[in-house]
Protein backbone atom coordinates (compact mmCIF):
# COMPACT_ATOMS: atom_id res chain seq x y z
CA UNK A 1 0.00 0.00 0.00
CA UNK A 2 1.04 3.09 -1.14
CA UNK A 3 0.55 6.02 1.78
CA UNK A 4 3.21 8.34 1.49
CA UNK A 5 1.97 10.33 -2.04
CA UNK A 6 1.22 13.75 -0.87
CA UNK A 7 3.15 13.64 2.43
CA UNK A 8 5.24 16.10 3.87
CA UNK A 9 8.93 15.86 4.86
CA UNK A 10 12.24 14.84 3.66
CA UNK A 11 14.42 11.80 2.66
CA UNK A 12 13.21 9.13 4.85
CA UNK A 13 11.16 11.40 7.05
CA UNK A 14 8.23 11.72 5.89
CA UNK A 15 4.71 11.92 7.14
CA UNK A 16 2.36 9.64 5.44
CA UNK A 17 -0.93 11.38 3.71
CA UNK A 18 -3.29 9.41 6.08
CA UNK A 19 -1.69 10.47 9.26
CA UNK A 20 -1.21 14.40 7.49
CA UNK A 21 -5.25 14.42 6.23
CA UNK A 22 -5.76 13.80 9.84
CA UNK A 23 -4.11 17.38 11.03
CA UNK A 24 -6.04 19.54 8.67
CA UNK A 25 -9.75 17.70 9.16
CA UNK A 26 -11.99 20.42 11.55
CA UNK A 27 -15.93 20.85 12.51
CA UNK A 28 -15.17 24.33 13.73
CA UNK A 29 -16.25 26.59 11.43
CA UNK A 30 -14.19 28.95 9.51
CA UNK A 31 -13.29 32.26 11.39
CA UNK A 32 -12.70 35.96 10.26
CA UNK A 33 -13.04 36.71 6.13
CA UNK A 34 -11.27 36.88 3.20
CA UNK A 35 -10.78 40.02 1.35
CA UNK A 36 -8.69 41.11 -1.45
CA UNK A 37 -7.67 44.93 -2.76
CA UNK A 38 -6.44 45.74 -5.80
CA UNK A 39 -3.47 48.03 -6.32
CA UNK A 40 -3.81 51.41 -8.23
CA UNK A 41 -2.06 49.35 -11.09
CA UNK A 42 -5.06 47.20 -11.36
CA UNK A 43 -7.87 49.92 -10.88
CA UNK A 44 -5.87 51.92 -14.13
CA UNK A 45 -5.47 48.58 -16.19
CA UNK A 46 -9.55 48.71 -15.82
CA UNK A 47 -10.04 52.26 -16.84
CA UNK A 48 -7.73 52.15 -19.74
CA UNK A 49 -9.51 49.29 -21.02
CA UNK A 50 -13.12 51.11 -20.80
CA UNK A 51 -11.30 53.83 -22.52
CA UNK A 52 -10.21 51.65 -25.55
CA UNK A 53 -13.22 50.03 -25.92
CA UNK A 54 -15.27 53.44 -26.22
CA UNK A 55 -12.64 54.65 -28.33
CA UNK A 56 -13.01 51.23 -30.49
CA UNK A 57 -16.88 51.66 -30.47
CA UNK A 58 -16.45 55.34 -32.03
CA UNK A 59 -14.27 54.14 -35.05
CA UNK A 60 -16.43 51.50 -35.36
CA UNK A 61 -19.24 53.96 -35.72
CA UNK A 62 -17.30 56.11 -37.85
CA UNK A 63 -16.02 53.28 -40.57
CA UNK A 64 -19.73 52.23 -40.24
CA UNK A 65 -21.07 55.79 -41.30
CA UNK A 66 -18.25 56.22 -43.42
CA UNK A 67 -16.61 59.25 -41.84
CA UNK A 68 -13.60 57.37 -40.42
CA UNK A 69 -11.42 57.58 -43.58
CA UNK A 70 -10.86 62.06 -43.95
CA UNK A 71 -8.27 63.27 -46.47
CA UNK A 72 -6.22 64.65 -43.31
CA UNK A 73 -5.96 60.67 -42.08
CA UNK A 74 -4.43 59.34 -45.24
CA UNK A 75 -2.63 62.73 -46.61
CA UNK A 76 -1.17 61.58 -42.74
CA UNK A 77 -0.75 57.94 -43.00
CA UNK A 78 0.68 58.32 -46.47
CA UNK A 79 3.23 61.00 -45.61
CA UNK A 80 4.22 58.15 -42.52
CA UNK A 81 4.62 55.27 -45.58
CA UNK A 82 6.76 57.74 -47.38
CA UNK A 83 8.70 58.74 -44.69
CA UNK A 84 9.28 54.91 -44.00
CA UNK A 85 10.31 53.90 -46.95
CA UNK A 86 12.62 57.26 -47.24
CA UNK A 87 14.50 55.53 -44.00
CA UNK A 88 14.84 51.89 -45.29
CA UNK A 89 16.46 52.55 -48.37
CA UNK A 90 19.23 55.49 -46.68
C-alpha cells in the first residue's frame, strides 16, 4: 500500500498522507473573512480598457457611417509610408 503520495517531509522522514489528512480535518467553522484589494495598477489597467473600448466603439461607428477615412488621415498615414520607406532605403 502506497501512503506516502502527498506527504510532507524529507528523505526518509516523511509523514504519510493518512496520518497528514488527519491534522487539517476540523468541525469548527471557519473564522474571520477573506478580502482582497487591488493596487492602483489594477484599478488603471480597468479604466484604460473602458477607454479603448469606447474609443473602439467610435471608429467603429465612424467606418460604419463612413466618416472614419478624412483626407487629413491618409494625406497623414501616407506621408508616414513615405517617410518609411525614405528611411529603409538610406
Amino acid at each position: 500500500m502506497v501512503d506516502h503520495i502527498g506527504g510532507v517531509g524529507g528523505a526518509g522522514g516523511s509523514i504519510p498522507a493518512r496520518k497528514l489528512k488527519n491534522v487539517y480535518q476540523t468541525n469548527q467553522p471557519a473564522q474571520g473573512t477573506d478580502s482582497v484589494e487591488l493596487s492602483s495598477g489594477v484599478r488603471n489597467v480597468s479604466s484604460v480598457e473602458a477607454a479603448r473600448m469606447e474609443k473602439l466603439e467610435a471608429i467603429r461607428k465612424a467606418v460604419a457611417d463612413g466618416t472614419y477615412l478624412t483626407d487629413e488621415k491618409l494625406g497623414a498615414a501616407l506621408d508616414k509610408a513615405i517617410d518609411s520607406v525614405a528611411k529603409e532605403t538610406r
